[in-house]
N, C-alpha and C. Protein backbone atom coordinates (compact mmCIF):
# COMPACT_ATOMS: atom_id res chain seq x y z
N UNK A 1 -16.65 -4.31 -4.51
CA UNK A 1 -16.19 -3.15 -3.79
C UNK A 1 -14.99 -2.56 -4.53
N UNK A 2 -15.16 -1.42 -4.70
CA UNK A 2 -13.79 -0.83 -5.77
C UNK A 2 -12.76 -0.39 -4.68
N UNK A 3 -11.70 -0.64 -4.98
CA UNK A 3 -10.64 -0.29 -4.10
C UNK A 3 -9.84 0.46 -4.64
N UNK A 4 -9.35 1.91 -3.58
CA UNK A 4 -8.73 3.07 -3.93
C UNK A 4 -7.61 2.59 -5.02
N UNK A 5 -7.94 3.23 -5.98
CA UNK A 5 -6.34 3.99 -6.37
C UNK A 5 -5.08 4.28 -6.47
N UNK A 6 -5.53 5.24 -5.27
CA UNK A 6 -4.47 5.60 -4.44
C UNK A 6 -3.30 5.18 -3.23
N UNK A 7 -3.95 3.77 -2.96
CA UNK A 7 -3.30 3.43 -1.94
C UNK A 7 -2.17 2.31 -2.51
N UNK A 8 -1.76 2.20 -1.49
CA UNK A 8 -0.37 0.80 -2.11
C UNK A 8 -0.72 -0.66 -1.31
N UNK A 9 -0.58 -1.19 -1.69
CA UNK A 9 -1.03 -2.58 -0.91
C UNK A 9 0.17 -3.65 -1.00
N UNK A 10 -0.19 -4.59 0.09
CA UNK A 10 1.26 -5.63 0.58
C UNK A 10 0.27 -7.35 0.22
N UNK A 11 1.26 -8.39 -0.48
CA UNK A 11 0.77 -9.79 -0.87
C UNK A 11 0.43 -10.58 0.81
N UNK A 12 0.52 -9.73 1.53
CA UNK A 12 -0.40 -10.24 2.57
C UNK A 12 -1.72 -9.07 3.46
N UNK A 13 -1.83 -8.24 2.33
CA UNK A 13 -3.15 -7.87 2.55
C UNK A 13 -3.46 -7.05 2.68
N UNK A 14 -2.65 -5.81 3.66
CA UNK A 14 -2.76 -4.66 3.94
C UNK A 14 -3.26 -3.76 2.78
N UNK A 15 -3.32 -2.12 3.12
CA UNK A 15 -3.49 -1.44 1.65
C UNK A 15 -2.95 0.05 3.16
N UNK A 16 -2.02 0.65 1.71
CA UNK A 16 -1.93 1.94 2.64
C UNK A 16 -1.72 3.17 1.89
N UNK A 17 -2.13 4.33 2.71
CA UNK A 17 -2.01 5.24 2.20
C UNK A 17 -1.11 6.60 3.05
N UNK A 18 -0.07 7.40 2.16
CA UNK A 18 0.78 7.99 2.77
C UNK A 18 0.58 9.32 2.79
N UNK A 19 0.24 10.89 3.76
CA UNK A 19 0.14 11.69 2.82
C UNK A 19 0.96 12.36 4.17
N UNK A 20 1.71 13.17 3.51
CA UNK A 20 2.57 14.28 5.03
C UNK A 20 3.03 13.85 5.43
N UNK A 21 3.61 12.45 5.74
CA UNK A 21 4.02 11.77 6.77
C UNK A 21 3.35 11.27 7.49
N UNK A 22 2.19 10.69 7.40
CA UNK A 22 0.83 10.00 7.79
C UNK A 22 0.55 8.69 7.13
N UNK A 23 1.19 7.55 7.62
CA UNK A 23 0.64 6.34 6.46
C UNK A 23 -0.47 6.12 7.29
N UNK A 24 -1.71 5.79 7.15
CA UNK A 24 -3.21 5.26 7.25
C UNK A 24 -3.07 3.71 6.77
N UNK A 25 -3.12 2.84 7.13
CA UNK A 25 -3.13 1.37 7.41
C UNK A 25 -4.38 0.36 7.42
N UNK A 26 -4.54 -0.20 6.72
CA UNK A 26 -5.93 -1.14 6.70
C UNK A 26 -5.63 -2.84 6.21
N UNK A 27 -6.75 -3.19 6.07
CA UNK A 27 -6.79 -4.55 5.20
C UNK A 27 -7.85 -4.59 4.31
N UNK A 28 -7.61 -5.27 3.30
CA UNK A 28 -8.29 -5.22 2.20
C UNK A 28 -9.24 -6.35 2.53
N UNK A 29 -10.44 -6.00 1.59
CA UNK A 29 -11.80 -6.18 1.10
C UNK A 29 -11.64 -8.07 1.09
N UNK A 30 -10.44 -8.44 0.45
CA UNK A 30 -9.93 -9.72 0.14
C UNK A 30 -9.84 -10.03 1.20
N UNK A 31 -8.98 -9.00 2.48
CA UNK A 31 -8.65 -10.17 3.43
C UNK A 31 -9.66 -10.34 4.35
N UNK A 32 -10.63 -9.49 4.19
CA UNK A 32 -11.63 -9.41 5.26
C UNK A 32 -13.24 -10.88 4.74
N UNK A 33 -12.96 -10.71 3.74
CA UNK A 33 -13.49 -12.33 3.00
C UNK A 33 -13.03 -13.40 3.47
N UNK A 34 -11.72 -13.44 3.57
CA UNK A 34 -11.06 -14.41 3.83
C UNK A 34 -11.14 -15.11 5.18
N UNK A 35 -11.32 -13.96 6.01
CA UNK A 35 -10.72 -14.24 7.37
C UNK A 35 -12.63 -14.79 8.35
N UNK A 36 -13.74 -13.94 7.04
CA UNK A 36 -14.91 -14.24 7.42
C UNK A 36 -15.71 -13.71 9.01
N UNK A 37 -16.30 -14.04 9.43
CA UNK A 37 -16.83 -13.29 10.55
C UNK A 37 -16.29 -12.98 11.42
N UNK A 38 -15.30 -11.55 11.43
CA UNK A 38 -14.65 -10.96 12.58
C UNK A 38 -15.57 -10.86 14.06
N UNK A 39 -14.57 -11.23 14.99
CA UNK A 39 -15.01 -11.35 16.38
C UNK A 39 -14.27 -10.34 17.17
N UNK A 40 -13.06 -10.25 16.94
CA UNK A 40 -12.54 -9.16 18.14
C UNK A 40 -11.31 -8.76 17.28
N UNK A 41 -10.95 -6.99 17.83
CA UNK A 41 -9.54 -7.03 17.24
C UNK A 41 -8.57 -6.34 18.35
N UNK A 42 -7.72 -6.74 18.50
CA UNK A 42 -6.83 -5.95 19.00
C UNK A 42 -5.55 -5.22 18.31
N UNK A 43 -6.19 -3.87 18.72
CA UNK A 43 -5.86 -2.43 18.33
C UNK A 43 -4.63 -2.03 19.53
N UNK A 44 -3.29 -1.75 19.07
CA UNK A 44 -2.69 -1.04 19.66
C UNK A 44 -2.37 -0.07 20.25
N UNK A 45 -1.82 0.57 21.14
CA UNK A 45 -1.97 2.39 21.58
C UNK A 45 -1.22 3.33 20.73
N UNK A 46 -1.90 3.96 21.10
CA UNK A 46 -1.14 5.52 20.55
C UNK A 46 -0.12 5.66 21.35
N UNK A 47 0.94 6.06 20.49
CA UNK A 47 2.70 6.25 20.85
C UNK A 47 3.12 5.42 20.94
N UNK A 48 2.66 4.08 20.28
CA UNK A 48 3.65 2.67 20.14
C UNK A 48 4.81 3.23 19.07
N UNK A 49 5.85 2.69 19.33
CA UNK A 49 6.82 3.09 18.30
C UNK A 49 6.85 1.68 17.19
N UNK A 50 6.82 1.28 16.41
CA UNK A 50 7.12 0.20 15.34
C UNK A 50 8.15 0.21 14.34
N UNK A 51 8.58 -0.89 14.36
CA UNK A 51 9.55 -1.35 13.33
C UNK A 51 8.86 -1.89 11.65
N UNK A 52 8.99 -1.48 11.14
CA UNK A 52 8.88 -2.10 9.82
C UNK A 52 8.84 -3.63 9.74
N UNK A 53 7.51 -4.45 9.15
CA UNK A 53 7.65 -5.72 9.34
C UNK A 53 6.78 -6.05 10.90
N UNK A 54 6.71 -5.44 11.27
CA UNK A 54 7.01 -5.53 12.88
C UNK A 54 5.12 -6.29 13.01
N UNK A 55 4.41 -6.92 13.73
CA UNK A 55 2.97 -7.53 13.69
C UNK A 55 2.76 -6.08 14.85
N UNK A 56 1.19 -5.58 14.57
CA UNK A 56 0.76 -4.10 14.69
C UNK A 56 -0.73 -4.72 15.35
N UNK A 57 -1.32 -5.64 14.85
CA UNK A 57 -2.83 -5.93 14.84
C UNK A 57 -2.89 -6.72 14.91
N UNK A 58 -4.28 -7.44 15.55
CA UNK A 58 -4.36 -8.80 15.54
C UNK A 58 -6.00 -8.87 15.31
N UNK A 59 -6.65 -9.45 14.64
CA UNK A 59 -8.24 -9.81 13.92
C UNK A 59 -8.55 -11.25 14.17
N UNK A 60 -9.30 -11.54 14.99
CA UNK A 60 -9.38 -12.78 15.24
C UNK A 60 -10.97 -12.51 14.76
N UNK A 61 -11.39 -14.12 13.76
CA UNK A 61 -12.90 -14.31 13.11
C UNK A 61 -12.82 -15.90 14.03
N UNK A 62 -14.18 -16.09 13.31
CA UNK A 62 -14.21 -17.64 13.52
C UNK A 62 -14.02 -18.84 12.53
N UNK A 63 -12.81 -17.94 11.72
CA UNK A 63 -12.27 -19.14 10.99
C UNK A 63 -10.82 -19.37 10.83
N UNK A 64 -10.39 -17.80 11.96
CA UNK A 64 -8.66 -17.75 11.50
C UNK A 64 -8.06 -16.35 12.30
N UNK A 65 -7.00 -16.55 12.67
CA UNK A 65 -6.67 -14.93 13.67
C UNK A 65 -5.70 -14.70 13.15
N UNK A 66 -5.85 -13.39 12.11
CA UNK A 66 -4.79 -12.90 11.24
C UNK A 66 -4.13 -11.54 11.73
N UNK A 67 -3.39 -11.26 11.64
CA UNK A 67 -2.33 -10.24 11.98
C UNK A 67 -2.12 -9.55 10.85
N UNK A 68 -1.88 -8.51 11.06
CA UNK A 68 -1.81 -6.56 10.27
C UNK A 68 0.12 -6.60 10.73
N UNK A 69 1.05 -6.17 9.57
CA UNK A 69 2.21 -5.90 9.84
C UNK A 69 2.23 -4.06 9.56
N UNK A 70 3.50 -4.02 9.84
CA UNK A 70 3.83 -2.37 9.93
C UNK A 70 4.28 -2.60 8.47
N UNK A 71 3.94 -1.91 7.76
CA UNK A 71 5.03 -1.63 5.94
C UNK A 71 5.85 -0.16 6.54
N UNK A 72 6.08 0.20 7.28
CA UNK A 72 6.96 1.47 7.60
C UNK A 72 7.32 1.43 9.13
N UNK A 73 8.36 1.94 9.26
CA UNK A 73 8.51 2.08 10.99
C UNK A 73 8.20 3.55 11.34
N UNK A 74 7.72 3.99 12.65
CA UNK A 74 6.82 5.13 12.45
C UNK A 74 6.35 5.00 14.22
N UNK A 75 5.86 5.51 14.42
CA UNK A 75 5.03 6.09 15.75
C UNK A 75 3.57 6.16 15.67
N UNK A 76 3.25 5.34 16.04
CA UNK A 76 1.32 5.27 15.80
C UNK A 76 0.31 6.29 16.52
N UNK A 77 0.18 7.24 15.89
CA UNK A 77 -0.18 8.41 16.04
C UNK A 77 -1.95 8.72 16.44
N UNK A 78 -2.73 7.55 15.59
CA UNK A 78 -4.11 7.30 15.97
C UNK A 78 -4.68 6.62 15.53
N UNK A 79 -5.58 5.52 16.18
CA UNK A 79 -5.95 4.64 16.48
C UNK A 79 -7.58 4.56 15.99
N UNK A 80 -8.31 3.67 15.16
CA UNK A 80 -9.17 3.45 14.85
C UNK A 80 -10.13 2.88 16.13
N UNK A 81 -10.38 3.40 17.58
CA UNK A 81 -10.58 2.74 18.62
C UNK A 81 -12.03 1.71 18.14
N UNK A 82 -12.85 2.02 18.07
CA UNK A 82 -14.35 1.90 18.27
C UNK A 82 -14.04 0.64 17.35
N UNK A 83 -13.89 0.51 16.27
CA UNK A 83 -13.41 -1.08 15.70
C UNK A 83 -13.38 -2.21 16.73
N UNK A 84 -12.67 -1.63 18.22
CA UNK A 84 -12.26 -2.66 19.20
C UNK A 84 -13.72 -3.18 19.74
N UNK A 85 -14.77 -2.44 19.75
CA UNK A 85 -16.01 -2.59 19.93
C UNK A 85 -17.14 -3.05 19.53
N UNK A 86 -17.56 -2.18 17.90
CA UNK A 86 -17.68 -3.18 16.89
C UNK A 86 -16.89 -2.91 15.81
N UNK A 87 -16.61 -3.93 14.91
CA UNK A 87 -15.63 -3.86 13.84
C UNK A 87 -16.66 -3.89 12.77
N UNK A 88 -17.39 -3.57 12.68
CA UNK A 88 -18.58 -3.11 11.08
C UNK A 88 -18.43 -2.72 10.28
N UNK A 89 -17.39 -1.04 10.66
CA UNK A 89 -17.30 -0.63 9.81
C UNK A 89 -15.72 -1.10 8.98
N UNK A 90 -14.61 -2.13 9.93
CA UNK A 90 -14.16 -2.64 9.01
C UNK A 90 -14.47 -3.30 7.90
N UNK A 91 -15.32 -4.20 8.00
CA UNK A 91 -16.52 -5.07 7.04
C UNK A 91 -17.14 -4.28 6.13
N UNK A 92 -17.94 -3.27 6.21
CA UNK A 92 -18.49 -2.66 5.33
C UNK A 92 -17.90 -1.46 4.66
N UNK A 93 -16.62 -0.87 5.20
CA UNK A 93 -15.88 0.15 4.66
C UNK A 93 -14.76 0.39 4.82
N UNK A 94 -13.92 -1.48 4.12
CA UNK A 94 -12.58 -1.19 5.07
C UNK A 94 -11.53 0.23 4.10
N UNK A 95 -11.49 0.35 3.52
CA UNK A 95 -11.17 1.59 2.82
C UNK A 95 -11.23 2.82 3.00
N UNK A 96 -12.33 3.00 4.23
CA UNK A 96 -13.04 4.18 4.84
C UNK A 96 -12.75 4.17 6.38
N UNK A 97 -14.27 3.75 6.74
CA UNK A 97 -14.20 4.17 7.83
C UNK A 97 -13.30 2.81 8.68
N UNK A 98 -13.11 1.84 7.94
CA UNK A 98 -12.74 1.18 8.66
C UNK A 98 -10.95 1.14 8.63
N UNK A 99 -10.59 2.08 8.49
CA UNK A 99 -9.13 2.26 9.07
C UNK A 99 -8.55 1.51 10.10
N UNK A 100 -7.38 0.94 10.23
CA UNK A 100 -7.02 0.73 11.89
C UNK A 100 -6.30 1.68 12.28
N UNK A 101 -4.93 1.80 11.97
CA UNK A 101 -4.39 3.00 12.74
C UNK A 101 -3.49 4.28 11.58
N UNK A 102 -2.82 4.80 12.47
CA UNK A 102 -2.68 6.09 11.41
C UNK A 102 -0.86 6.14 12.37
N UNK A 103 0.03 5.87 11.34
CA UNK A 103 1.91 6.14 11.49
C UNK A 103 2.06 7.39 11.24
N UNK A 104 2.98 7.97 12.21
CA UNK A 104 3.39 9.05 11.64
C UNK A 104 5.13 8.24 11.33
N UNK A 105 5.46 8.17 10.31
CA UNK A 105 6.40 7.64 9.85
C UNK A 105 7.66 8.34 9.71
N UNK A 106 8.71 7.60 10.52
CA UNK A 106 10.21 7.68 10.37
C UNK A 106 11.43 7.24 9.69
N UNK A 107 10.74 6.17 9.01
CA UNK A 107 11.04 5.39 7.76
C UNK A 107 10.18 4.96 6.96
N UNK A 108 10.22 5.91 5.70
CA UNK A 108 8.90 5.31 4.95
C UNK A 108 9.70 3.76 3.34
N UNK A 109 11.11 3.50 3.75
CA UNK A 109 11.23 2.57 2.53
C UNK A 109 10.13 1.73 1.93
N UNK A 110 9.64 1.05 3.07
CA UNK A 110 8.36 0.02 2.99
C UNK A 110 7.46 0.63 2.03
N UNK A 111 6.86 1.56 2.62
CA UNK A 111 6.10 2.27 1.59
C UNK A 111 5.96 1.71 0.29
N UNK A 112 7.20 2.81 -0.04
CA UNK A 112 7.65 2.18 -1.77
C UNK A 112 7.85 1.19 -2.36
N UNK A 113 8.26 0.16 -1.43
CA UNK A 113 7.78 -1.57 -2.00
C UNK A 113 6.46 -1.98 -1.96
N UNK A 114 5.38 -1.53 -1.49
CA UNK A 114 4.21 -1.87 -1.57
C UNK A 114 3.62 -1.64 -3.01
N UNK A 115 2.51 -2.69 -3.39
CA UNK A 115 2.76 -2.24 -4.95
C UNK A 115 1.22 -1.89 -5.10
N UNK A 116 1.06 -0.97 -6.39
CA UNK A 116 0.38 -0.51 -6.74
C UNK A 116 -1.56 -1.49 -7.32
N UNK A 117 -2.40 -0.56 -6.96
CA UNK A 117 -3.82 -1.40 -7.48
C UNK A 117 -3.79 -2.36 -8.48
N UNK A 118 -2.88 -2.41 -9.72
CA UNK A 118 -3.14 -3.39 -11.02
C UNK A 118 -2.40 -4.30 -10.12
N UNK A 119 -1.02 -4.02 -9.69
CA UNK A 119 0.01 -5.45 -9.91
C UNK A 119 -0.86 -6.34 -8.51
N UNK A 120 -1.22 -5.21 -7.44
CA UNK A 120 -2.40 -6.02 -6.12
C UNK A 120 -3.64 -6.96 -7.02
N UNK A 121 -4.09 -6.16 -7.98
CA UNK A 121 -5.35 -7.33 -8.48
C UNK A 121 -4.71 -8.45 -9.53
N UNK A 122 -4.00 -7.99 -9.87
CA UNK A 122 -2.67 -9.55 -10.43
C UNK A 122 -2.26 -10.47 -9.51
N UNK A 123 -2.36 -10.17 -8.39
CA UNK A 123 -1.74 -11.11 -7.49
C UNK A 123 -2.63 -11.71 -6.96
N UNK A 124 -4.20 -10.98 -7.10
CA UNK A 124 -5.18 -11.88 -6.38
C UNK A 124 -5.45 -12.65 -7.51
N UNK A 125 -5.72 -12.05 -9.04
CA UNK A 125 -6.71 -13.54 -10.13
C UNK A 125 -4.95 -14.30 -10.02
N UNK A 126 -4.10 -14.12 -10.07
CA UNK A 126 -2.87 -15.60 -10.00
C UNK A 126 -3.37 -15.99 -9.12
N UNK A 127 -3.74 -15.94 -7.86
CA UNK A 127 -3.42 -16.34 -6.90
C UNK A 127 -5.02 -17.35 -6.69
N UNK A 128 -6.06 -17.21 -7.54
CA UNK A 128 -7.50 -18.03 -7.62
C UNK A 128 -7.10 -19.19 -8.46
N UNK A 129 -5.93 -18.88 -9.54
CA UNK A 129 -6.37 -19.62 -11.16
C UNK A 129 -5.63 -20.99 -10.46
């Protein structure tokens, strides 16, 4: 699965993308391997306010219940609902359609520490060898 570009990604998994003041929020292809047959997620509401760092999500499979952090503090503006229902298209397009939620961001520092596609696929072959 080729993974954007464009987005910035965090050594625990996330991948995001910022445009207007809109970060778009996911998990990567890796973590969704990892975590193996998703069962339920819980998705937060719209107009949660978040702190940076702050746990946003929760993905429970049947091998492990991993948590989504905030990389920005921000106001969660919209919500990937139907995921809460079935999560498929996290699995098959987390890059796409499988978004979770969408910040409208009030602090974007985080952002900019998130690092870019090469140094993210450096951190995964270190992280096999």
């Amino acid at each position: 699965m080729a993974r954007p570009n464009n987005a910035r990604y965090s050594a625990s998994h996330e991948w995001a993308t910022l445009e207007d003041g809109l970060l778009t929020l996911g998990i990567t292809d890796h973590a969704i391997e990892a975590l193996g047959d998703i069962v339920f997620i819980d998705l937060p509401d719209a107009g949660r306010e978040l702190e940076r760092g702050e746990s946003t999500i929760e993905i429970e499979s049947v091998k492990a219940v991993g948590e989504v952090y905030a990389p920005v503090s921000g106001t969660i503006e919209a919500v990937n609902d139907g995921l809460g229902d079935d999560p498929a298209p996290l699995v098959s397009d987390p890059f796409g359609a499988g978004w979770l939620v969408k910040i409208r961001v009030s602090d974007d520092a985080g952002f900019g520490e998130m690092i870019d596609l090469d140094a993210y696929e450096t951190l995964l072959t270190s992280a096999e060898e």
